[in-house]
C-alpha atoms as a PDB file:
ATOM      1  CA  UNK A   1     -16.211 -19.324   2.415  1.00  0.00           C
ATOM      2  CA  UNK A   2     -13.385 -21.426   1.110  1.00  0.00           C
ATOM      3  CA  UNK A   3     -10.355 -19.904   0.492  1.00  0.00           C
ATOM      4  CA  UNK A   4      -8.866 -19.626  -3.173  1.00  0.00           C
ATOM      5  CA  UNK A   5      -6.741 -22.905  -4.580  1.00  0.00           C
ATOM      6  CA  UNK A   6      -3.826 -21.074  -4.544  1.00  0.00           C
ATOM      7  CA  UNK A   7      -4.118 -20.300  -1.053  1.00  0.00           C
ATOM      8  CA  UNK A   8      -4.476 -23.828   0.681  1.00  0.00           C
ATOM      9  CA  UNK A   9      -0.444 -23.801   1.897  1.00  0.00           C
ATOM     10  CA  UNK A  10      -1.573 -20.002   3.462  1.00  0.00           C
ATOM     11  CA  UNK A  11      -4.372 -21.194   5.239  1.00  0.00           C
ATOM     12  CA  UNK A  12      -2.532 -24.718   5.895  1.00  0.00           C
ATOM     13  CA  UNK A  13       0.206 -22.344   7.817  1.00  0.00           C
ATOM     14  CA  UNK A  14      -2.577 -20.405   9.899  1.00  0.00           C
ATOM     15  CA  UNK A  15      -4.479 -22.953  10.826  1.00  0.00           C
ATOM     16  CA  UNK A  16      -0.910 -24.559  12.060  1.00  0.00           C
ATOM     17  CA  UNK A  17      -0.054 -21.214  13.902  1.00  0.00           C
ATOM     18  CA  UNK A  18      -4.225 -20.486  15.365  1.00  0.00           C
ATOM     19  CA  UNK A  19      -2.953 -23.779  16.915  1.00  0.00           C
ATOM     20  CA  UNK A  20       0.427 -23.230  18.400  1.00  0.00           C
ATOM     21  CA  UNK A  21      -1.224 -19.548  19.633  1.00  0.00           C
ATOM     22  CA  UNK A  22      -4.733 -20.685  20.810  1.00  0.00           C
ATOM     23  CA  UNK A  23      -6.680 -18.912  18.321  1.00  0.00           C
ATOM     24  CA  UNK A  24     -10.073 -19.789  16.761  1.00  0.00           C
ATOM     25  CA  UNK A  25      -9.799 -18.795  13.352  1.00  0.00           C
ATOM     26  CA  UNK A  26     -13.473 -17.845  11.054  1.00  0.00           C
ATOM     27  CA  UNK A  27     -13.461 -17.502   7.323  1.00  0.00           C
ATOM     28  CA  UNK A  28     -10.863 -15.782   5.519  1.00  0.00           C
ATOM     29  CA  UNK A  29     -12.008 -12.740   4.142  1.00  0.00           C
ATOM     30  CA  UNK A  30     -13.202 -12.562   0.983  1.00  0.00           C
ATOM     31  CA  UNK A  31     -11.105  -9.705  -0.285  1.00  0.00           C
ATOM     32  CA  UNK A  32      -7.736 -11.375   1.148  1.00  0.00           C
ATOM     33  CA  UNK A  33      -6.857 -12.726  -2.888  1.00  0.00           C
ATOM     34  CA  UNK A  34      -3.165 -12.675  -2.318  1.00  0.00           C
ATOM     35  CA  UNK A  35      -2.408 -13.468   1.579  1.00  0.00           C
ATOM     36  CA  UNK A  36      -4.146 -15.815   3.822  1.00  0.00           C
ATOM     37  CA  UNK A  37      -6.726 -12.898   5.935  1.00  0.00           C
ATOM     38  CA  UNK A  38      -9.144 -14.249   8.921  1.00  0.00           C
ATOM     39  CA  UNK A  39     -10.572 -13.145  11.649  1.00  0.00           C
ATOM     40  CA  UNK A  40      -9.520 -14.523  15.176  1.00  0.00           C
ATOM     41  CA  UNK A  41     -11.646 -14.495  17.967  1.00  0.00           C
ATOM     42  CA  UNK A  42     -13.216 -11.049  18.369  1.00  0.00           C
ATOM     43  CA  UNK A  43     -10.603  -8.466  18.231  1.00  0.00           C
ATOM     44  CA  UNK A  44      -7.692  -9.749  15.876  1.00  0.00           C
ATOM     45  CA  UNK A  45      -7.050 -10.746  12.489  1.00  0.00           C
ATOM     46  CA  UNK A  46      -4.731 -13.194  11.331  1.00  0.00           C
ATOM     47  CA  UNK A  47      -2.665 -12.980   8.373  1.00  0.00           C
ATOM     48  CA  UNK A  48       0.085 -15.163   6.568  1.00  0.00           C
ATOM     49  CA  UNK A  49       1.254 -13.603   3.858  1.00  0.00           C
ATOM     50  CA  UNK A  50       2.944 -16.093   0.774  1.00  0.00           C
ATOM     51  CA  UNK A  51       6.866 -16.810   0.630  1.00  0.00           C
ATOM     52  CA  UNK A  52       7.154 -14.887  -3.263  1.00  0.00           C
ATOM     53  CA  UNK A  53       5.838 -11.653  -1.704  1.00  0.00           C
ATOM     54  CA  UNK A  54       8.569 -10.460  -0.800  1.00  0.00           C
ATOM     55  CA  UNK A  55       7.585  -6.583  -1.048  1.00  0.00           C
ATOM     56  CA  UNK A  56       5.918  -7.777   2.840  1.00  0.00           C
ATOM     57  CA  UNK A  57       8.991  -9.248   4.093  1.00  0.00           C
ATOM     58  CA  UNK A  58       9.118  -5.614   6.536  1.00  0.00           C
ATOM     59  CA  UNK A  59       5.521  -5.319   7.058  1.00  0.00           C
ATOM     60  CA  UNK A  60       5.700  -6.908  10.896  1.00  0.00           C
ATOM     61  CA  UNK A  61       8.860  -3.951  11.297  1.00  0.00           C
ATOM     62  CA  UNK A  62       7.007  -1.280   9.648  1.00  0.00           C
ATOM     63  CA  UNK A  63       3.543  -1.936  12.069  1.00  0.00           C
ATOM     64  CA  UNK A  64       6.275  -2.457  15.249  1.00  0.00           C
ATOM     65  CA  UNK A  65       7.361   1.205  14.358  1.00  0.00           C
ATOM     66  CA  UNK A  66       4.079   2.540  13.634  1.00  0.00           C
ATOM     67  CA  UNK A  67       2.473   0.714  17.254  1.00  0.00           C
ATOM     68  CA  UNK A  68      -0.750   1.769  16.077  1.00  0.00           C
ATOM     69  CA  UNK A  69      -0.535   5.317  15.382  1.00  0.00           C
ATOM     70  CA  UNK A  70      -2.145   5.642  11.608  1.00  0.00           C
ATOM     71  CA  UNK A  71      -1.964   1.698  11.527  1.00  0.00           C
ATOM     72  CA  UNK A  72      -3.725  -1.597  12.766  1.00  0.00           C
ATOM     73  CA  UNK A  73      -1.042  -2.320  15.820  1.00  0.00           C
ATOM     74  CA  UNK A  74       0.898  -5.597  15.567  1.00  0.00           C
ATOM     75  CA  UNK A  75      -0.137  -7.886  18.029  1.00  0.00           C
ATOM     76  CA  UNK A  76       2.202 -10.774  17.233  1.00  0.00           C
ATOM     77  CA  UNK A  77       4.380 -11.987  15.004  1.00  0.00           C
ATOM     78  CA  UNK A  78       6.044 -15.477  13.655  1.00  0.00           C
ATOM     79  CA  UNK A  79       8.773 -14.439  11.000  1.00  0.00           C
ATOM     80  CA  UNK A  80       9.704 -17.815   9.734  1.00  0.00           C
ATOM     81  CA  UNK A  81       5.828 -18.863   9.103  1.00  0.00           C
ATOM     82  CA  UNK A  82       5.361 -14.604   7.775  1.00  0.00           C
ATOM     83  CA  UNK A  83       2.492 -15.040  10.019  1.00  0.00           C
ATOM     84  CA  UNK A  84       1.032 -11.661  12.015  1.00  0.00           C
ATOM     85  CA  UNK A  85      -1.139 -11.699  14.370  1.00  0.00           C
ATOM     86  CA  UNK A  86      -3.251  -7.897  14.131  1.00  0.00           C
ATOM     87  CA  UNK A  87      -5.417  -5.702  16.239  1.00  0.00           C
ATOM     88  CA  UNK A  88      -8.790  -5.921  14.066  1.00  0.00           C
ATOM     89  CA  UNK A  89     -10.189  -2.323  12.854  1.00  0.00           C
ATOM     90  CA  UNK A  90     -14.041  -1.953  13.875  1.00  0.00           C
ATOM     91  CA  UNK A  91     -16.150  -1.127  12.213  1.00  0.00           C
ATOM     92  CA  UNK A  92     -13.214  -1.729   9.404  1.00  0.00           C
ATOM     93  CA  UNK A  93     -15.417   0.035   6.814  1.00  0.00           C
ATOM     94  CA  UNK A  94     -12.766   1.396   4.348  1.00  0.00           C
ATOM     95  CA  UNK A  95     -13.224   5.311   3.222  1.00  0.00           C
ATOM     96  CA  UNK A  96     -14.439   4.103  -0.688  1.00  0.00           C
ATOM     97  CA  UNK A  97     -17.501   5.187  -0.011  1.00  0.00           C
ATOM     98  CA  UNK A  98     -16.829   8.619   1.476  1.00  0.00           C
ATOM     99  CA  UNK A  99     -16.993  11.799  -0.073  1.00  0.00           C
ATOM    100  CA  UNK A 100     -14.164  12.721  -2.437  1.00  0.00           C
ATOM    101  CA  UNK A 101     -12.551  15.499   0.035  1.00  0.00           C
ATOM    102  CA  UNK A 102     -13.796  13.557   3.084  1.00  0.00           C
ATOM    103  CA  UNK A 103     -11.413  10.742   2.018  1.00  0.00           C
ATOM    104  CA  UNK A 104      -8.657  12.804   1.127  1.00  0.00           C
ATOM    105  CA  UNK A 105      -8.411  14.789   4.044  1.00  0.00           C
ATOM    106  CA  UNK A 106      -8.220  11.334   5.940  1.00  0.00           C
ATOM    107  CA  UNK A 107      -5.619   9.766   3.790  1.00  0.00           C
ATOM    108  CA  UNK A 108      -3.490  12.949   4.065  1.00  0.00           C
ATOM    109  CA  UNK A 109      -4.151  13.407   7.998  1.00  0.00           C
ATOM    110  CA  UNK A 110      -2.845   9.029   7.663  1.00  0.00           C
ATOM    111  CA  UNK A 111       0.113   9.399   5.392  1.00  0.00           C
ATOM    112  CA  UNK A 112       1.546  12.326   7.745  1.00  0.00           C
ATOM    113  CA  UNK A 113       1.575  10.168  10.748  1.00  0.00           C
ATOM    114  CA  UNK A 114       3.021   6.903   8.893  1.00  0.00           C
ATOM    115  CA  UNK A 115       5.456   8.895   7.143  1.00  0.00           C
ATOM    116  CA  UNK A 116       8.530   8.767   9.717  1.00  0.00           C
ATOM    117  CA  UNK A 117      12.332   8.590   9.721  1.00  0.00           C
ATOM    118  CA  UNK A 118      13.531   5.026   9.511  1.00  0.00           C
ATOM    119  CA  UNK A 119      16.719   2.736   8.568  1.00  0.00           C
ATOM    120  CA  UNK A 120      17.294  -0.911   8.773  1.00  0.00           C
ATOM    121  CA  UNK A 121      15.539  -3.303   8.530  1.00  0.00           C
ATOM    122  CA  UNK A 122      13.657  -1.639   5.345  1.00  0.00           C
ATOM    123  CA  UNK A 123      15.126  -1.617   1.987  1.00  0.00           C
ATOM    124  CA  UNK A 124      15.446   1.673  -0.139  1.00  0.00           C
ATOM    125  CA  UNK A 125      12.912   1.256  -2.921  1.00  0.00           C
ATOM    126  CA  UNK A 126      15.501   3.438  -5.127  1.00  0.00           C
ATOM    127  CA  UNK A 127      17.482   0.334  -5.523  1.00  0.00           C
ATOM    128  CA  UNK A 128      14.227  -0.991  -7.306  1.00  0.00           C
ATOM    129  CA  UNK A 129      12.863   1.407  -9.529  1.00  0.00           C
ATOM    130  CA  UNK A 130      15.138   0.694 -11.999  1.00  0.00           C
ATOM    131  CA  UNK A 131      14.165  -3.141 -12.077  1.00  0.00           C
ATOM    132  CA  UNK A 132      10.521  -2.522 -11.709  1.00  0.00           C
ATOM    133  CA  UNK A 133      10.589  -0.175 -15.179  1.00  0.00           C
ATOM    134  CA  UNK A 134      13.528  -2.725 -16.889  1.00  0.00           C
ATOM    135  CA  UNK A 135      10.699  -5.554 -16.036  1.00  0.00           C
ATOM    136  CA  UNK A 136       7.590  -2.968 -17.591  1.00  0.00           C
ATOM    137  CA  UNK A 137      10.133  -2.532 -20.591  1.00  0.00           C
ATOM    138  CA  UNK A 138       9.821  -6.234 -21.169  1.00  0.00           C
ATOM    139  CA  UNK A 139       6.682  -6.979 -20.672  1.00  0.00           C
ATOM    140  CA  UNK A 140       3.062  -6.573 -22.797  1.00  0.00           C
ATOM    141  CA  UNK A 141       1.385  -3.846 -20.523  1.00  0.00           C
ATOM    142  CA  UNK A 142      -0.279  -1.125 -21.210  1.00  0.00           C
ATOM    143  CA  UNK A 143       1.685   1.923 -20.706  1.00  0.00           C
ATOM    144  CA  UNK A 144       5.060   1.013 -21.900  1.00  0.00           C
ATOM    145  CA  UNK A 145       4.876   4.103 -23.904  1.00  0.00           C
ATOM    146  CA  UNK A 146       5.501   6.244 -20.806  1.00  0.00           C
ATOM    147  CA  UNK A 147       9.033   4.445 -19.606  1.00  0.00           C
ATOM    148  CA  UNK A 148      11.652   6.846 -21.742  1.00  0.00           C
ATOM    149  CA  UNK A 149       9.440   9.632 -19.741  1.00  0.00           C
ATOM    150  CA  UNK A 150       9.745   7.998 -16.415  1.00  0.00           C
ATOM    151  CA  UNK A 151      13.755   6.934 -16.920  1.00  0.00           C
ATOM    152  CA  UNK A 152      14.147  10.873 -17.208  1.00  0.00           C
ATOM    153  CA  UNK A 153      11.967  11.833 -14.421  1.00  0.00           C
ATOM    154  CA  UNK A 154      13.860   9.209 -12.481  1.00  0.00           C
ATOM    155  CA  UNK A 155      17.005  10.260 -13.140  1.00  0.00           C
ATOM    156  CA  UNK A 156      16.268  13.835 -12.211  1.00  0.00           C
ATOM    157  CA  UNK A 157      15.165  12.903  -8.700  1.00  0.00           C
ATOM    158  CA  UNK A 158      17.720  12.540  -5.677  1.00  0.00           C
ATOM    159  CA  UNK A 159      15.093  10.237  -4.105  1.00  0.00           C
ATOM    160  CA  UNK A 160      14.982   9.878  -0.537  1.00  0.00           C
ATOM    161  CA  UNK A 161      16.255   6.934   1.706  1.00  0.00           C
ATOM    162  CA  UNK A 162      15.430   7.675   5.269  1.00  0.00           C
ATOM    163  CA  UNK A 163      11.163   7.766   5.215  1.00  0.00           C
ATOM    164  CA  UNK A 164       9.079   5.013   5.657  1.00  0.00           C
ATOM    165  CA  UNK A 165       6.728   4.578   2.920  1.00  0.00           C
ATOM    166  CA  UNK A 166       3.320   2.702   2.929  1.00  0.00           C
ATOM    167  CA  UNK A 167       3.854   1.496  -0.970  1.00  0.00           C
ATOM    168  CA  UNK A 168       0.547   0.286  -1.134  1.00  0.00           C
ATOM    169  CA  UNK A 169      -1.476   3.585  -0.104  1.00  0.00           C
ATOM    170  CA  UNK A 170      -5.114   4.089  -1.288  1.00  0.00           C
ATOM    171  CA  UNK A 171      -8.793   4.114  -0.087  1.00  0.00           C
ATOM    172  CA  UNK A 172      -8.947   0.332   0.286  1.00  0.00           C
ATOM    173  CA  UNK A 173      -5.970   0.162   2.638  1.00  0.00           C
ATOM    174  CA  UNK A 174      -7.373   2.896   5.142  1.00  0.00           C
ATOM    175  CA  UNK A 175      -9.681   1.430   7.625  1.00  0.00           C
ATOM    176  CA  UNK A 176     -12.704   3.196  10.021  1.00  0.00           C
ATOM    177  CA  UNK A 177     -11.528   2.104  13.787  1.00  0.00           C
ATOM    178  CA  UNK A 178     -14.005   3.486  15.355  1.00  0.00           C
ATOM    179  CA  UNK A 179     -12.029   6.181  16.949  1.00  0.00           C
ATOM    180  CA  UNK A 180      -9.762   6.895  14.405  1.00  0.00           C
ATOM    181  CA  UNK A 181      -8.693   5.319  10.833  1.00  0.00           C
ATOM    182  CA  UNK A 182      -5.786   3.248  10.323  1.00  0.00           C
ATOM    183  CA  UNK A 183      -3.597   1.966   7.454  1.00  0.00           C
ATOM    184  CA  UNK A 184      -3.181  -2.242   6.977  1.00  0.00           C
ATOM    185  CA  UNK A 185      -1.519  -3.731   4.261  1.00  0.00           C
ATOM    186  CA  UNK A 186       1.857  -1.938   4.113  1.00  0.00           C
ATOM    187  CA  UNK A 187       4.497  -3.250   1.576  1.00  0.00           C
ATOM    188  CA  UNK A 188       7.105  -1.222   3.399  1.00  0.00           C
ATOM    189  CA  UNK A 189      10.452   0.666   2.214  1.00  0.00           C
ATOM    190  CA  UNK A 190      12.607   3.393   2.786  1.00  0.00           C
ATOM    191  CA  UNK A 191      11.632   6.462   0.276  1.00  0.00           C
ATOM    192  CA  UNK A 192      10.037  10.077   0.461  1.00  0.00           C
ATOM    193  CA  UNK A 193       6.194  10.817   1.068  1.00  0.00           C
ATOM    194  CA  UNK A 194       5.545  11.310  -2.479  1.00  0.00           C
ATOM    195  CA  UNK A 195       5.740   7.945  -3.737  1.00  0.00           C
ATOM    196  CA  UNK A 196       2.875   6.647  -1.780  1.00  0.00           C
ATOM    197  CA  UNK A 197       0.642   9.396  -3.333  1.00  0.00           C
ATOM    198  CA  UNK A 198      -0.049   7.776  -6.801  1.00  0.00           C
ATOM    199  CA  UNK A 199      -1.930   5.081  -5.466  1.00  0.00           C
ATOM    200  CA  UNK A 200      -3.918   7.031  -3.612  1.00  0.00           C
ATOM    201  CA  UNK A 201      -4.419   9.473  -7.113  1.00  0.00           C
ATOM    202  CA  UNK A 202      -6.251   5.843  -9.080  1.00  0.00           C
ATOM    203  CA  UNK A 203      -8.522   4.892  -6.501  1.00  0.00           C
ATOM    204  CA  UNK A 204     -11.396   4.019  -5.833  1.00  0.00           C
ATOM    205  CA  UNK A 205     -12.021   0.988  -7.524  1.00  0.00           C
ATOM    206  CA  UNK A 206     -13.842   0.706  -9.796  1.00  0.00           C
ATOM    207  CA  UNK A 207     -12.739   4.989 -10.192  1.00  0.00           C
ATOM    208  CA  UNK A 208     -11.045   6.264 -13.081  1.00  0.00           C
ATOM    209  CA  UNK A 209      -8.157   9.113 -13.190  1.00  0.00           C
ATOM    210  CA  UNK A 210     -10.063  12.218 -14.454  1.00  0.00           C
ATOM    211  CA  UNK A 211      -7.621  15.172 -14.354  1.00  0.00           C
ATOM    212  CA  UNK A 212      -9.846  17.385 -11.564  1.00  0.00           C
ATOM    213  CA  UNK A 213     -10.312  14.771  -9.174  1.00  0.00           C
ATOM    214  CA  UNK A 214      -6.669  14.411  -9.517  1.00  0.00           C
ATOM    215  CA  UNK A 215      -5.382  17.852  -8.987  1.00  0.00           C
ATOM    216  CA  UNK A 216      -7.852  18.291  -6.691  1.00  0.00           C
ATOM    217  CA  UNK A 217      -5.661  15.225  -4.776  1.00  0.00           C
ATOM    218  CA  UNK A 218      -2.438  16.757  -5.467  1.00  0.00           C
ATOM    219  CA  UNK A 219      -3.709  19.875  -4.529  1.00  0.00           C
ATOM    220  CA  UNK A 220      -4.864  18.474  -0.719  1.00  0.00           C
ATOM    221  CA  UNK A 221      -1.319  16.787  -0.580  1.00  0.00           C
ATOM    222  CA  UNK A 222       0.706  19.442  -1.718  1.00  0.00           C
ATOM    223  CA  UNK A 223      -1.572  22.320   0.801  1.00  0.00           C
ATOM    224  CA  UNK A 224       0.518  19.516   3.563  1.00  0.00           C
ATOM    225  CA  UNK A 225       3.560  20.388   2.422  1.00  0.00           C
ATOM    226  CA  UNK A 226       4.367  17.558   0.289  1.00  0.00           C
ATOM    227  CA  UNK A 227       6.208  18.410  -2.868  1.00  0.00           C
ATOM    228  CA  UNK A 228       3.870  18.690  -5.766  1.00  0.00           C
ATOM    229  CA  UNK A 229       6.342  18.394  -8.690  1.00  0.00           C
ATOM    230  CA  UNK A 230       7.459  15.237  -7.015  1.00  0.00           C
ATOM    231  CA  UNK A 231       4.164  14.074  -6.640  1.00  0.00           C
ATOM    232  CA  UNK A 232       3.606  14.038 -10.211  1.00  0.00           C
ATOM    233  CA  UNK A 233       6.748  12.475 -11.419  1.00  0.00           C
ATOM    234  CA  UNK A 234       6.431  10.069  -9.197  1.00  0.00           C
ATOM    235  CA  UNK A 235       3.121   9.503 -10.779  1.00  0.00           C
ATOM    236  CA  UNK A 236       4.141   8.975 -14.347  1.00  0.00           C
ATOM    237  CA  UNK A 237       6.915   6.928 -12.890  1.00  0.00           C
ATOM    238  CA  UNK A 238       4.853   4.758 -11.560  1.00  0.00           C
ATOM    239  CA  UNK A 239       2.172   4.467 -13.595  1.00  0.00           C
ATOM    240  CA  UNK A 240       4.986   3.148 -16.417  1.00  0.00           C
ATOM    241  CA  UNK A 241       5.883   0.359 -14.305  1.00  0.00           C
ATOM    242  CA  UNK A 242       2.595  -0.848 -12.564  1.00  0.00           C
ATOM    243  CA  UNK A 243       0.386  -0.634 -15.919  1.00  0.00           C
ATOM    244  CA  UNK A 244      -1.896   2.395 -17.291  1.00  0.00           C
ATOM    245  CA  UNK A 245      -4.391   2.130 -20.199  1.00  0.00           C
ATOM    246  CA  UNK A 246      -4.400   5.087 -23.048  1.00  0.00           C
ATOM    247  CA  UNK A 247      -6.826   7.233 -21.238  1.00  0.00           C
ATOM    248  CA  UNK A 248      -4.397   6.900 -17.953  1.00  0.00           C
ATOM    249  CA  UNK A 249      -1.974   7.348 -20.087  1.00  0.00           C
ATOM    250  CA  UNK A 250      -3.331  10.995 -21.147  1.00  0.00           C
ATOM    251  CA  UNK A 251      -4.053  12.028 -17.530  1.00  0.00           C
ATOM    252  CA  UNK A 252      -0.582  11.025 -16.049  1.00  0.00           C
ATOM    253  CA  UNK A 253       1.092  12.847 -19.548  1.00  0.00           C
ATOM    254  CA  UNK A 254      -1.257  15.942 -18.529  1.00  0.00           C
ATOM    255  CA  UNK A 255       0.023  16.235 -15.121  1.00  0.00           C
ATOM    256  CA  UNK A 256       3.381  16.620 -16.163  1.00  0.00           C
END
């Protein structure tokens, strides 16, 4: 399969760094629509992620940290080329397809192991927020309606700045390794457990929010000792900045 237009200087850098490392690189994966994702050799997985995402710039610290407990474990890494070389999950089936609990209980029993202190290198996603919902504000999404909410839930939160957060937490991202299941594609930062929740909450694709299958969610994270009002502003807040249709709209309103 040939990669995406948009991809060629991605897969022009791997194919420059399979070189320089000895790798024999297959075909990119067909979900990898952003970064440059192929297999290499057997056991690893090559990925070079583009210069603009800069929400990865950590992603190499954050697996260091993690060394494979609740993530695929960092093999090696080229900074200047954002290239990582990663330990490949087998059978890599994601947990999509499990049953609803099933899945939850593994994304909970995940997020409590990836969830650890941490400082610099990471960035504190508090000094984003604001941007991300200023940027909403301007823009033609759906679910502009809920940014005066989310500005007030916001500013009633004294959010955290010493956890790692996944930022990018849902069924897709959690991987069956055979032994165990493990977290890839972190967009890393320095927060509280809570945020990475609300990703997890719409999922599935192709899924949509219904408001027992989401405080059935909350319910599993909160029973872990997450904090549940938290969990649900931090749902509304960022469901006004990443985009929610009117019947989102109603669940994430509901939950509040």
């Amino acid at each position: 399969m040939s990669p995406q237009p948009d991809l060629d200087p991605l897969e022009r850098v791997a194919v420059e760094v399979a070189a320089a490392w000895g790798l024999e690189l297959g075909p990119p994966f067909a979900l990898s629509r952003y970064s440059f994702v192929a297999p290499a050799g057997e056991d690893a997985v090559l990925k070079v992620t583009p210069p603009e995402d800069d929400e990865s710039d950590e992603e190499a610290d954050a697996l260091a940290l993690w060394d494979g407990d609740g993530a695929v474990r960092l093999l090696r890494h080229d900074r200047g080329r954002r290239a990582l070389l990663l330990e490949r999950a087998r059978p890599g089936n994601d947990i999509s397809t499990l049953p609803d609990d099933e899945a939850t209980a593994i994304a909970v029993e995940i997020g409590l192991r990836l969830w650890r202190p941490a400082g610099e290198p990471f960035r504190w996603l508090g000094d984003h927020v604001p941007r991300w919902l200023d940027a909403a504000e301007r823009s033609n999404q759906e679910g502009r309606e809920l940014i005066p909410l989310a500005r007030e839930l916001y500013g009633s939160l004294d959010v955290g700045r010493a956890t790692l957060v996944h930022r990018d937490f849902h069924h897709h991202n959690i991987l069956d390794a055979g032994e165990q299941y493990v977290a890839i594609d972190p967009k890393p930062m320095l927060g509280e457990p809570e945020y990475d929740v609300p990703s997890f909450l719409w999922n599935p694709l192709p899924y949509r929010m219904r408001p027992d299958v989401t405080e059935r969610r909350i319910a599993a994270f909160a029973a872990a000792g997450l904090d549940e009002h938290r969990i649900r502003a931090w749902t509304a807040i960022r469901g006004a900045y990443l985009g929610a249709d009117p019947d989102e709209v109603k669940v994430l309103r509901a939950l509040l």
